[in-house]
Protein backbone atom coordinates (compact mmCIF):
# COMPACT_ATOMS: atom_id res chain seq x y z
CA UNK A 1 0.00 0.00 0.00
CA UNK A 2 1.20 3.64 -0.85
CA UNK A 3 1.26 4.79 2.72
CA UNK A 4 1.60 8.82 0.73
CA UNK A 5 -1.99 8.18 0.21
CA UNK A 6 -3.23 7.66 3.32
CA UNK A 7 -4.65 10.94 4.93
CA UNK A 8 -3.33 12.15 7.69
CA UNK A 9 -4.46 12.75 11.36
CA UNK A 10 -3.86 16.47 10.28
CA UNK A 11 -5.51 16.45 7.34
CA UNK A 12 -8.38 13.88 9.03
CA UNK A 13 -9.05 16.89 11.52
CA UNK A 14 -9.09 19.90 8.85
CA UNK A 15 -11.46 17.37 7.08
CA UNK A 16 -13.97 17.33 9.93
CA UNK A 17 -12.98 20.69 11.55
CA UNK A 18 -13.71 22.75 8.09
CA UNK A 19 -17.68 22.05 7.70
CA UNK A 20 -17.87 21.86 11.49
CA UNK A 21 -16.88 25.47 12.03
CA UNK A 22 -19.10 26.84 9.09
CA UNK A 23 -21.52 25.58 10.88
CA UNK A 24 -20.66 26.73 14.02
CA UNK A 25 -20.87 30.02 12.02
CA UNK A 26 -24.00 30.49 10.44
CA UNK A 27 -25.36 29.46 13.85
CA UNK A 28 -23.52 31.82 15.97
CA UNK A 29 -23.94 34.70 13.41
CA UNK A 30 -28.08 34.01 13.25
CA UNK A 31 -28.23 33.37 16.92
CA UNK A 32 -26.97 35.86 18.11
CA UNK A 33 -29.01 38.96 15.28
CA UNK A 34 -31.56 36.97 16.39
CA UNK A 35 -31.24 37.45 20.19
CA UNK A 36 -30.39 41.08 19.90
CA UNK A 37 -32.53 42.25 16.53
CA UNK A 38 -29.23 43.67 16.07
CA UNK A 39 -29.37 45.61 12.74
CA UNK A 40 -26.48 47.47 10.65
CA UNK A 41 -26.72 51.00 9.92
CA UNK A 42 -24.30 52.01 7.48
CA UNK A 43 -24.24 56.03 8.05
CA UNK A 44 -21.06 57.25 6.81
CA UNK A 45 -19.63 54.71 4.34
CA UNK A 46 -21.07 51.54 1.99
CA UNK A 47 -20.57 47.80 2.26
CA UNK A 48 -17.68 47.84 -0.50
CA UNK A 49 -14.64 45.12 -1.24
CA UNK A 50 -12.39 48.24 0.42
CA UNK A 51 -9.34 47.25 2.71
CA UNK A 52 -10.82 48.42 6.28
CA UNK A 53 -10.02 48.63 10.14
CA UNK A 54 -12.92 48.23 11.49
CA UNK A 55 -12.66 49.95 14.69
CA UNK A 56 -15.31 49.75 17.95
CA UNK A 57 -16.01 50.32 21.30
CA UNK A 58 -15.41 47.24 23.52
CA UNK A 59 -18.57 46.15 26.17
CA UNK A 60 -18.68 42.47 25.52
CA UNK A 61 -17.38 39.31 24.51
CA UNK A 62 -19.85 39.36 21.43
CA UNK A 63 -18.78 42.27 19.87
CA UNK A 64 -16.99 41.24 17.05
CA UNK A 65 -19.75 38.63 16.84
CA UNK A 66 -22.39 41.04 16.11
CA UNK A 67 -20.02 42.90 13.74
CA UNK A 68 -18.43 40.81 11.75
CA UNK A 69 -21.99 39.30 11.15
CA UNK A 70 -23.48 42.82 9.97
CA UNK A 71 -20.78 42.53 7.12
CA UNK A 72 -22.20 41.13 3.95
CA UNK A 73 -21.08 37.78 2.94
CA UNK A 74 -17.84 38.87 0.74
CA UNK A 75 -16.84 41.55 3.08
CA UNK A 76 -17.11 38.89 6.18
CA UNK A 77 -14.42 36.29 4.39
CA UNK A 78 -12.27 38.94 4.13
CA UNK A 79 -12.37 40.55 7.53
CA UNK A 80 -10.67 38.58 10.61
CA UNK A 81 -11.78 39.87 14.13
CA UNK A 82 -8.24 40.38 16.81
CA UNK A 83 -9.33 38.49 19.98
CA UNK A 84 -7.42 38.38 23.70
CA UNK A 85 -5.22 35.31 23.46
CA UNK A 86 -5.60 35.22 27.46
CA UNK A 87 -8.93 34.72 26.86
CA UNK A 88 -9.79 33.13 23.49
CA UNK A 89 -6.88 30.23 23.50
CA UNK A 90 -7.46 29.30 27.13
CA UNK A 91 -8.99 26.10 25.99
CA UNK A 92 -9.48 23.87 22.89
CA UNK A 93 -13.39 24.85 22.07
CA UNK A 94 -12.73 28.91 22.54
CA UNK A 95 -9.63 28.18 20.26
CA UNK A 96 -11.87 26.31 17.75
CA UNK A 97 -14.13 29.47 17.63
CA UNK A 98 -11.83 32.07 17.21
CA UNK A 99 -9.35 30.64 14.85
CA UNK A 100 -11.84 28.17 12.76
CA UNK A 101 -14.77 29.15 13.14
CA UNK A 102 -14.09 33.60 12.74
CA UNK A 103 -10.89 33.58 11.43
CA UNK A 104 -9.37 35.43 14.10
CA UNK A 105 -6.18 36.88 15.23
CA UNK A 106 -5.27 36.35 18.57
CA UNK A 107 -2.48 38.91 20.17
CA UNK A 108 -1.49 39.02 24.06
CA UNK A 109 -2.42 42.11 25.59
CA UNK A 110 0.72 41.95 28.35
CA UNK A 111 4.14 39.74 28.28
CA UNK A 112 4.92 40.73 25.45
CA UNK A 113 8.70 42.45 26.28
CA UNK A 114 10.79 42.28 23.39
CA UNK A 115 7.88 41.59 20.54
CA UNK A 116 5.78 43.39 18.83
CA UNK A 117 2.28 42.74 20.26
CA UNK A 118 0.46 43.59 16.77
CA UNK A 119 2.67 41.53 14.17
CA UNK A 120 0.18 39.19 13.77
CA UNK A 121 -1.74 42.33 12.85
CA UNK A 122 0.37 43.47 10.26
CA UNK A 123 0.99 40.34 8.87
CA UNK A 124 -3.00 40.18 7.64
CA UNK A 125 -3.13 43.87 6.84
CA UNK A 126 -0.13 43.23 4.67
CA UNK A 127 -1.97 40.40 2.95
CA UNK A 128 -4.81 42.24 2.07
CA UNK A 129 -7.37 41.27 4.59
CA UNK A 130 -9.23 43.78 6.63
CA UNK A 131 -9.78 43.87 10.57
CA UNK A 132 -12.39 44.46 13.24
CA UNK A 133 -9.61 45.88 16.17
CA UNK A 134 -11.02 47.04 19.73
CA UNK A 135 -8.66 50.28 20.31
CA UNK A 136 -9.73 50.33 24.26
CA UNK A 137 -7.72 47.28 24.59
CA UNK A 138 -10.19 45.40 26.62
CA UNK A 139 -13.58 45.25 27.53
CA UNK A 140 -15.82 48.58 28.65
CA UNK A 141 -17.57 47.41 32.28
CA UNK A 142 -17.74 50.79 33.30
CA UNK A 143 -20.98 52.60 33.73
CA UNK A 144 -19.67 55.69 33.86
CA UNK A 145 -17.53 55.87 30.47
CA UNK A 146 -18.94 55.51 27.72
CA UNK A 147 -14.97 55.12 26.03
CA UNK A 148 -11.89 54.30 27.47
CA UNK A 149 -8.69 55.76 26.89
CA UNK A 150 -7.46 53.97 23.60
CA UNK A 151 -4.11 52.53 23.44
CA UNK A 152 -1.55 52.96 20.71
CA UNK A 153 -2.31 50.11 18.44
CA UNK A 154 -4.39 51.94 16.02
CA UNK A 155 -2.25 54.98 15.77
CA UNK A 156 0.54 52.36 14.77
CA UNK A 157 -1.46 50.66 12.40
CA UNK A 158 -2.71 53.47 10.61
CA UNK A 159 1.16 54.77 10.37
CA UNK A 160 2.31 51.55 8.95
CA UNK A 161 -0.73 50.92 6.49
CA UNK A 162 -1.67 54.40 5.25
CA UNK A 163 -3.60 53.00 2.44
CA UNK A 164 -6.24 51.24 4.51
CA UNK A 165 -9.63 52.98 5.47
CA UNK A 166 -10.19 53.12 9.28
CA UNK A 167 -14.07 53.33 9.75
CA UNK A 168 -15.76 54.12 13.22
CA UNK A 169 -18.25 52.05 14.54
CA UNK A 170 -20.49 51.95 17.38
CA UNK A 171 -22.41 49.03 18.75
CA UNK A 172 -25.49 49.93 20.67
CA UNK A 173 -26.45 48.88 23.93
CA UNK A 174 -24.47 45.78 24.43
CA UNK A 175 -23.71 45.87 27.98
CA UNK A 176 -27.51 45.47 28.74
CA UNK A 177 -27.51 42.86 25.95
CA UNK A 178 -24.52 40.80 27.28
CA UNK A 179 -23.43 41.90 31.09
CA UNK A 180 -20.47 40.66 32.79
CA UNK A 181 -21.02 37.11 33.74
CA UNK A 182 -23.30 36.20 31.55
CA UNK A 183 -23.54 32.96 29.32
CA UNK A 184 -26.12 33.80 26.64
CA UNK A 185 -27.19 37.63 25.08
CA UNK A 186 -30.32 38.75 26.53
CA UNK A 187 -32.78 39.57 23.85
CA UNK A 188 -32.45 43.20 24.08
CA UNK A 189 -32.33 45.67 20.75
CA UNK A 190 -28.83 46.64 19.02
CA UNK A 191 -27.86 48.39 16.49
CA UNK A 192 -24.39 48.07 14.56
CA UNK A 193 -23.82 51.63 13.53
CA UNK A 194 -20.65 52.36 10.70
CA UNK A 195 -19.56 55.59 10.13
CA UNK A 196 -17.34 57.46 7.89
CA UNK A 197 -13.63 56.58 7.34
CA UNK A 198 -10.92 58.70 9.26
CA UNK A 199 -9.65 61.68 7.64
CA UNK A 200 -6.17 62.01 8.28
CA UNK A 201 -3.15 64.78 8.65
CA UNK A 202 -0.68 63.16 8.25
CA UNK A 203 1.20 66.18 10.79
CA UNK A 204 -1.07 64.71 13.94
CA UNK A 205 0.83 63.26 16.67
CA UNK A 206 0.10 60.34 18.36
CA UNK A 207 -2.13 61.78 20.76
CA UNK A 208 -3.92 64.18 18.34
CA UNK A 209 -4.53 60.84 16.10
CA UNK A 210 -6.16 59.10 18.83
CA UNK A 211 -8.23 62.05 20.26
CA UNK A 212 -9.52 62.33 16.77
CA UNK A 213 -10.50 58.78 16.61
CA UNK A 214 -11.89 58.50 19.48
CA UNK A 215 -14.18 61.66 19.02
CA UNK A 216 -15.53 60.42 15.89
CA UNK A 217 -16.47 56.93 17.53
CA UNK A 218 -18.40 58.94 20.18
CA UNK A 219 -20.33 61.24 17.64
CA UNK A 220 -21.52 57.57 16.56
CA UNK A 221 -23.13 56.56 19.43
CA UNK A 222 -25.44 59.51 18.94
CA UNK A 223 -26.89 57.88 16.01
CA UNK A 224 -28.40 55.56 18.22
CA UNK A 225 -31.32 58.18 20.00
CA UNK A 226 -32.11 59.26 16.39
């Protein structure tokens, strides 16, 4: 017997693993528009085939859920959400999600002395896809901000890859929908809210950069009582 013909355990798994997690998909994506009637509002910009960073406020672990699956099909398979690896590779079924079933990029948000904590970043920007990236750096539990401070990783980003769009958007009313401890959304109203790309000067500073941003991610959320 030609033993090259025999598939291997590798291959065996990417056999099985493959239909599994486009399943695991399409279920995840309907469950959860269905649990929060989440709808997209696209207010500054279009659905187009254009190299993005998505950027968003952070209040849940369904976030990128609910906006990668307000992207139309042939945006979605282009778009790979950046997850916590502290979080999303602590065990084999979270790792299964976020790499096989989303696509995702995993970074570490500390330890990270030495590296650069976004070159797993790059490396998809560089190869043409686009991102959904959380520039608060974790999750939003506060009820008193409606933004935290954002970290550098965006102003980098947009630095190294000029030529990509970075488009706002704000996703309504997610820590009702999915509060701190909880296992499943509660089936409250959201609404997935995009808004025009970044104009840039290329003179800003860091900090002016990131001001900016962040000002036009809070003029989103005011979409949201219209």
């Amino acid at each position: 017997m030609n033993t090259s013909q025999l598939p291997t355990k590798s291959s065996n798994f990417q056999y099985i693993s493959r239909p599994l997690a486009r399943s695991f998909s399409f279920i995840i994506r309907r469950s959860a528009r269905l649990l929060t009637g989440a709808r997209s509002l696209w207010d500054g910009c279009k659905p187009e085939p254009i190299q993005r960073i998505y950027y968003a406020n952070h209040n849940s672990h369904i976030d990128f859920i609910l906006l990668w699956s307000s992207l139309p099909k042939n945006l979605r398979e282009q778009t790979r959400p950046v997850a916590a690896s502290d979080y999303w590779l602590k065990n084999g079924f979270k790792r299964f999600l976020i790499q096989d079933t989303f696509s995702g990029i995993t970074i570490k948000r500390s330890g990270n002395e030495g590296c650069d904590p976004l070159s797993t970043i790059k490396e998809a920007l560089a190869e043409g896809y686009s991102i959904i990236f959380f520039p608060e750096g974790t999750r939003n539990l506060s009820d008193e901000e409606e933004l935290l401070n954002f970290k550098n990783g965006l102003f980098f980003l947009a630095e190294q890859f000029p030529q990509v769009e970075i488009v706002p958007v704000w996703i309504t009313n997610l820590k009702r929908v999915m509060p701190k401890g909880a296992f499943l959304p509660l089936p409250l109203l959201s609404t997935v809210i995009f808004g025009k790309p970044l104009e840039i000067n290329t003179e800003w500073d860091k900090t002016a950069f990131l001001t900016h941003a962040r000002e036009q991610l809070l003029e989103l959320k005011q979409k949201e009582l219209q």
